[in-house]
N, C-alpha and C. Protein backbone atom coordinates (compact mmCIF):
# COMPACT_ATOMS: atom_id res chain seq x y z
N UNK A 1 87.87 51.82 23.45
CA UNK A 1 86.79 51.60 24.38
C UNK A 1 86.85 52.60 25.54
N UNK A 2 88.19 52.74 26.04
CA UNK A 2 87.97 53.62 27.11
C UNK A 2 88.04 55.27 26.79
N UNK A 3 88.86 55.09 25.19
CA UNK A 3 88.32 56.87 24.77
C UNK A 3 86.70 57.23 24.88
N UNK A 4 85.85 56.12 24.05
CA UNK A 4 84.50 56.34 23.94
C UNK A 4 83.41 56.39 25.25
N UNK A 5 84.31 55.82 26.41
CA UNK A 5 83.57 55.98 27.33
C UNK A 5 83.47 57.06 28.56
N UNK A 6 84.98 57.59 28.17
CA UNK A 6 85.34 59.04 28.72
C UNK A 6 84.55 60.29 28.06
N UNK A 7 85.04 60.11 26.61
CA UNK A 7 84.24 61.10 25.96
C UNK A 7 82.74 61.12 25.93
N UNK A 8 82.55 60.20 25.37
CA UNK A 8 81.33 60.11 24.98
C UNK A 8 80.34 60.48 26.61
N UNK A 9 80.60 59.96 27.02
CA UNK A 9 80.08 59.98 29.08
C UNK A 9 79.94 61.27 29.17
N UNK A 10 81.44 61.88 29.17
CA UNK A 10 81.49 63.59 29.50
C UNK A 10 80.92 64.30 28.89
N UNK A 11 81.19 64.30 27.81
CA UNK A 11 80.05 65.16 26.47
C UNK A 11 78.97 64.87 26.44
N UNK A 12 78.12 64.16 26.95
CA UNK A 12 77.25 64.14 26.86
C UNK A 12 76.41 64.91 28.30
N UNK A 13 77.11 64.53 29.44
CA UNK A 13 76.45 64.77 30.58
C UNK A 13 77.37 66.87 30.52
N UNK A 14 78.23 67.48 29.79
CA UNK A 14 78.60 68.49 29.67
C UNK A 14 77.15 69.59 28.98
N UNK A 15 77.31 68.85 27.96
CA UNK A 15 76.17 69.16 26.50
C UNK A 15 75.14 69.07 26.55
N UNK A 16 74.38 68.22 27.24
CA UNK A 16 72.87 68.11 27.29
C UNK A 16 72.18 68.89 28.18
N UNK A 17 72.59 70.07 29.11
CA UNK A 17 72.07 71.12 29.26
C UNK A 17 71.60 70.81 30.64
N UNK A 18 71.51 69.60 31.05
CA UNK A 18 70.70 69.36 32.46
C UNK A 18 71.23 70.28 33.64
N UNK A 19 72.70 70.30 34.07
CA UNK A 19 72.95 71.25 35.10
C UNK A 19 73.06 72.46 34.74
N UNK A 20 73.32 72.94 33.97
CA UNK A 20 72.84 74.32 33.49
C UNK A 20 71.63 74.65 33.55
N UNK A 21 70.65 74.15 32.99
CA UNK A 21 68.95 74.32 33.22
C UNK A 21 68.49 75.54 34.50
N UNK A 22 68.94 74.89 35.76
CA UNK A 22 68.75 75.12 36.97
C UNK A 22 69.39 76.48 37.40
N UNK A 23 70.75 76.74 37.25
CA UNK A 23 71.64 77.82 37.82
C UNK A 23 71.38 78.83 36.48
N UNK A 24 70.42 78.55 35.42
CA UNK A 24 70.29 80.21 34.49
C UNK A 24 69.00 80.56 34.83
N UNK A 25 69.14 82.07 35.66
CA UNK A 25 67.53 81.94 35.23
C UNK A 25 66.27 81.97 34.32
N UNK A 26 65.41 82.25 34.26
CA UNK A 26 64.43 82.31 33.43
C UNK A 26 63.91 83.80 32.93
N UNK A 27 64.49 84.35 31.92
CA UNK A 27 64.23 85.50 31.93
C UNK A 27 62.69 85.91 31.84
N UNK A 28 61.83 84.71 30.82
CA UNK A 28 60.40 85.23 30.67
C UNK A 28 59.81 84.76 32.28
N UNK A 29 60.09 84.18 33.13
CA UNK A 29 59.69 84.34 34.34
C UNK A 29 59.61 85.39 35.21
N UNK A 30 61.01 86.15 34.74
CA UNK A 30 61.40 87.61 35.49
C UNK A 30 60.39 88.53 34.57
N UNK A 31 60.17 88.54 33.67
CA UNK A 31 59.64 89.44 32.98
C UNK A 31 58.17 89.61 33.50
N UNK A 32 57.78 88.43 33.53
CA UNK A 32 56.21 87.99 33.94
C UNK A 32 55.93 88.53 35.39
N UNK A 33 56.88 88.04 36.27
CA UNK A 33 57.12 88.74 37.80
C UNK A 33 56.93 89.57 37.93
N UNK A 34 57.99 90.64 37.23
CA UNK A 34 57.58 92.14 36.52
C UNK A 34 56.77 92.93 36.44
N UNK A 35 55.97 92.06 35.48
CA UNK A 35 54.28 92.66 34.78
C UNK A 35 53.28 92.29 35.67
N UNK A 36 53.28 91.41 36.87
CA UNK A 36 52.46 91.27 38.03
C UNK A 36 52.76 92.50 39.18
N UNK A 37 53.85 92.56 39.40
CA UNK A 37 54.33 93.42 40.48
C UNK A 37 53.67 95.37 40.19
N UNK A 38 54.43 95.36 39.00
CA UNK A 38 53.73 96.71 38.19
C UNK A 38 51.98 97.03 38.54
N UNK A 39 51.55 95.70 37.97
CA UNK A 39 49.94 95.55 38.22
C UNK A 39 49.38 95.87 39.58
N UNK A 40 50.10 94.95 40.24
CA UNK A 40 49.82 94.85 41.76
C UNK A 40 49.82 96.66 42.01
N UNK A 41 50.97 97.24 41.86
CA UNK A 41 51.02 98.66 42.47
C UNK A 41 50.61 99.32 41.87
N UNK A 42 49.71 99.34 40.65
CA UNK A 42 49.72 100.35 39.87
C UNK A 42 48.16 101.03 40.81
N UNK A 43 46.97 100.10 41.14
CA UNK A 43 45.89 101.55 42.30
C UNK A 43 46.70 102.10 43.11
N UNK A 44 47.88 101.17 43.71
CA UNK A 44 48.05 101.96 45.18
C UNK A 44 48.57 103.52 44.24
N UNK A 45 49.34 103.13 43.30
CA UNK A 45 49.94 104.53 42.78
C UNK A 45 49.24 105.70 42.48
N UNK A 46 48.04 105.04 41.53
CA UNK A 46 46.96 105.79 40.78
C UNK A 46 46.14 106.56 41.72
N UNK A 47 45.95 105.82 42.94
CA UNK A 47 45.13 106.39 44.14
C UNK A 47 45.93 107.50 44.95
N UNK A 48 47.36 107.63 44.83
CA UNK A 48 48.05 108.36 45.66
C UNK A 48 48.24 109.82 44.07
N UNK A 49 48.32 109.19 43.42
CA UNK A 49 48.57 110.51 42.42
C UNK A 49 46.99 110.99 42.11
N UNK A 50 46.02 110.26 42.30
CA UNK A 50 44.44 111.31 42.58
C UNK A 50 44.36 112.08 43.79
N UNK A 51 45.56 111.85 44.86
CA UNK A 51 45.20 112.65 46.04
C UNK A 51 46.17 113.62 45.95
N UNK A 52 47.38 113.66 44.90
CA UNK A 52 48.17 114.84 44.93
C UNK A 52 47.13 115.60 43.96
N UNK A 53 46.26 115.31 43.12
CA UNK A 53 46.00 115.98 42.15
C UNK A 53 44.89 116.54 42.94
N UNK A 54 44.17 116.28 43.71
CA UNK A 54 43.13 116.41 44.39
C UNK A 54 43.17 117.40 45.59
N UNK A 55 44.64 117.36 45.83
CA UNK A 55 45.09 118.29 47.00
C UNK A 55 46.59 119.17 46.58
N UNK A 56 47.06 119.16 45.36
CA UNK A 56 47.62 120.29 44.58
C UNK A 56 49.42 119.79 45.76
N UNK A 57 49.34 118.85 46.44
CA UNK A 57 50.47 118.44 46.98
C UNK A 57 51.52 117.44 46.50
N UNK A 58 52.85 117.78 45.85
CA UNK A 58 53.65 117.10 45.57
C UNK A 58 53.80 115.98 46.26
N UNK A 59 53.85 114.57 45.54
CA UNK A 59 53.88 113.53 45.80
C UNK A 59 55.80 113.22 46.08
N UNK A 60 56.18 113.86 45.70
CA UNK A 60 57.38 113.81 45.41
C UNK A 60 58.12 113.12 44.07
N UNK A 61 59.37 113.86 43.63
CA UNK A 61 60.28 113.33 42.40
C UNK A 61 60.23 111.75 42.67
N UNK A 62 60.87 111.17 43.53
CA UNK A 62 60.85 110.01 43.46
C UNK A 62 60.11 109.18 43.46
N UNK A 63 59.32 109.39 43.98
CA UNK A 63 57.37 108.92 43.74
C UNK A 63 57.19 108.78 41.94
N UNK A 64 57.05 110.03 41.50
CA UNK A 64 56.92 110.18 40.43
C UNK A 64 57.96 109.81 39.08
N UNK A 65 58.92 109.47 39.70
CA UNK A 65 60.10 108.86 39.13
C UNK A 65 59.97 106.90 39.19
N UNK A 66 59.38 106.72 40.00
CA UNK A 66 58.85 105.46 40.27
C UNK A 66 57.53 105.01 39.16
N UNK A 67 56.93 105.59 39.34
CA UNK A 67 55.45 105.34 38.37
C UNK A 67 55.71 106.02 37.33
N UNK A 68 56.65 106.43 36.86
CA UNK A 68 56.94 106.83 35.27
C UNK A 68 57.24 105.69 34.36
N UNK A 69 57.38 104.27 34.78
CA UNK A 69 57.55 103.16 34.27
C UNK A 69 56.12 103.00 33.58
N UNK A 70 55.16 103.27 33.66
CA UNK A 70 53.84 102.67 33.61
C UNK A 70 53.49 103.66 32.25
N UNK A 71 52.91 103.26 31.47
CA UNK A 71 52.07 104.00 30.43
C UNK A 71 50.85 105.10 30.85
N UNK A 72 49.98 103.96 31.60
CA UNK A 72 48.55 104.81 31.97
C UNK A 72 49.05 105.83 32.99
N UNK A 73 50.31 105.68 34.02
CA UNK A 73 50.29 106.56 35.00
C UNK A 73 51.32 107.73 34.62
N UNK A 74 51.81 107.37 33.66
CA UNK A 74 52.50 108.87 32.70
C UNK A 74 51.67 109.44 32.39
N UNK A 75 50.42 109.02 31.84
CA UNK A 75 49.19 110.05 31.16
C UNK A 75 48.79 110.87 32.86
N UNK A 76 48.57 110.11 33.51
CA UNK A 76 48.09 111.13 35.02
C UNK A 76 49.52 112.26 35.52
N UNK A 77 50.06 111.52 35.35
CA UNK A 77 51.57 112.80 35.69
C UNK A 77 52.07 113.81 34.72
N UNK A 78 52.08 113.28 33.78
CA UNK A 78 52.02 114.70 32.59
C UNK A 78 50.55 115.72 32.74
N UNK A 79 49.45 115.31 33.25
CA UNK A 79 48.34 115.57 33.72
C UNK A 79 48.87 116.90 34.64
N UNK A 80 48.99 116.10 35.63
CA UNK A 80 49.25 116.10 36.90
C UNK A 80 50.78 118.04 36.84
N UNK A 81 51.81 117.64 36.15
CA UNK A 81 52.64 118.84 36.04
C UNK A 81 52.02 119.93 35.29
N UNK A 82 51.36 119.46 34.62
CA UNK A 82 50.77 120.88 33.34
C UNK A 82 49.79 121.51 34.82
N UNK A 83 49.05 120.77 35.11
CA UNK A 83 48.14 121.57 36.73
C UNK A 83 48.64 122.06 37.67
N UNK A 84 50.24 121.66 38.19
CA UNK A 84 51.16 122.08 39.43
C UNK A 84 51.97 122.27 38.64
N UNK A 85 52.80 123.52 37.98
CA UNK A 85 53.86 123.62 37.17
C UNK A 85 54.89 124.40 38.59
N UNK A 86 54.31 124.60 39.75
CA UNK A 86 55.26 125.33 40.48
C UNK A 86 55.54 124.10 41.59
N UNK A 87 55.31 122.87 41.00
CA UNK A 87 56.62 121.57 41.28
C UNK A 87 57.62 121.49 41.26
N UNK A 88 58.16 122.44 39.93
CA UNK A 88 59.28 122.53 39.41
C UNK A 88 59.52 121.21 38.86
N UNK A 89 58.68 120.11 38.16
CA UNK A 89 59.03 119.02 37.66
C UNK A 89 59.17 119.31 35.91
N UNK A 90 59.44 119.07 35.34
CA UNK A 90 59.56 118.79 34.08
C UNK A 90 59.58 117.71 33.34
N UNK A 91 58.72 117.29 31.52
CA UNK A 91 59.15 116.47 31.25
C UNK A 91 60.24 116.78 30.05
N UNK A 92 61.32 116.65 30.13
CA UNK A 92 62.36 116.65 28.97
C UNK A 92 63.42 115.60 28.13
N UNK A 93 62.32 115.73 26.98
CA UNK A 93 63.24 114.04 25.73
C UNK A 93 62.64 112.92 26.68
N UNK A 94 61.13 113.32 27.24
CA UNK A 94 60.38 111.83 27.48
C UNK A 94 61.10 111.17 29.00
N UNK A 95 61.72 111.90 29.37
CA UNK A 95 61.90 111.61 31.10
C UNK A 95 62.13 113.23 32.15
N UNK A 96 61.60 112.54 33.36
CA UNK A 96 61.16 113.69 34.39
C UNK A 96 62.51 114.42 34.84
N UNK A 97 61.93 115.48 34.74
CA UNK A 97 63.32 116.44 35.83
C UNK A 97 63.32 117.31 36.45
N UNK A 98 64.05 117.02 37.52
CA UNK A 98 63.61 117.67 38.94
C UNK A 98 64.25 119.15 38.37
């Protein structure tokens, strides 16, 4: 009786996942966070890389190292170096280099 009520008690409140739940996070939450945040910045980006393109002025590597995450805003920056090649940016094996 008192094995089954030790064990059984502990293993169960160990095993059933309830305090764990809380202290793991949620990875598809982070992911989702992610894909909002990206969204959120992606005019301010798009709008600042139409004004380097617009005014032939380096936005800077790290700028452009930043919005290289994005699909649509790689198409404007590969754009964007073939028009200013005296950036000295490069793309090589699909990432930028100063």
């Amino acid at each position: 009786m008192v094995e089954n009520s030790v064990l059984g008690g502990d293993m169960k409140a160990v095993n059933d996942g309830t305090g764990s739940a809380a202290s793991v996070p949620n990875p598809e939450k982070w992911l989702h966070e992610a894909i909002v945040t990206r969204s959120n910045m992606r005019p301010l980006r798009m709008q600042k890389l139409k004004v380097a393109g617009n005014s032939g002025q380096n936005p800077g590597f790290d700028f452009l190292q930043e919005c290289w995450d994005n699909p649509a805003l790689q198409i404007v920056i590969k754009k964007l170096l073939v028009k200013y090649p005296q950036w000295g940016i490069a793309i090589v094996d699909g990432v930028l280099v100063d």
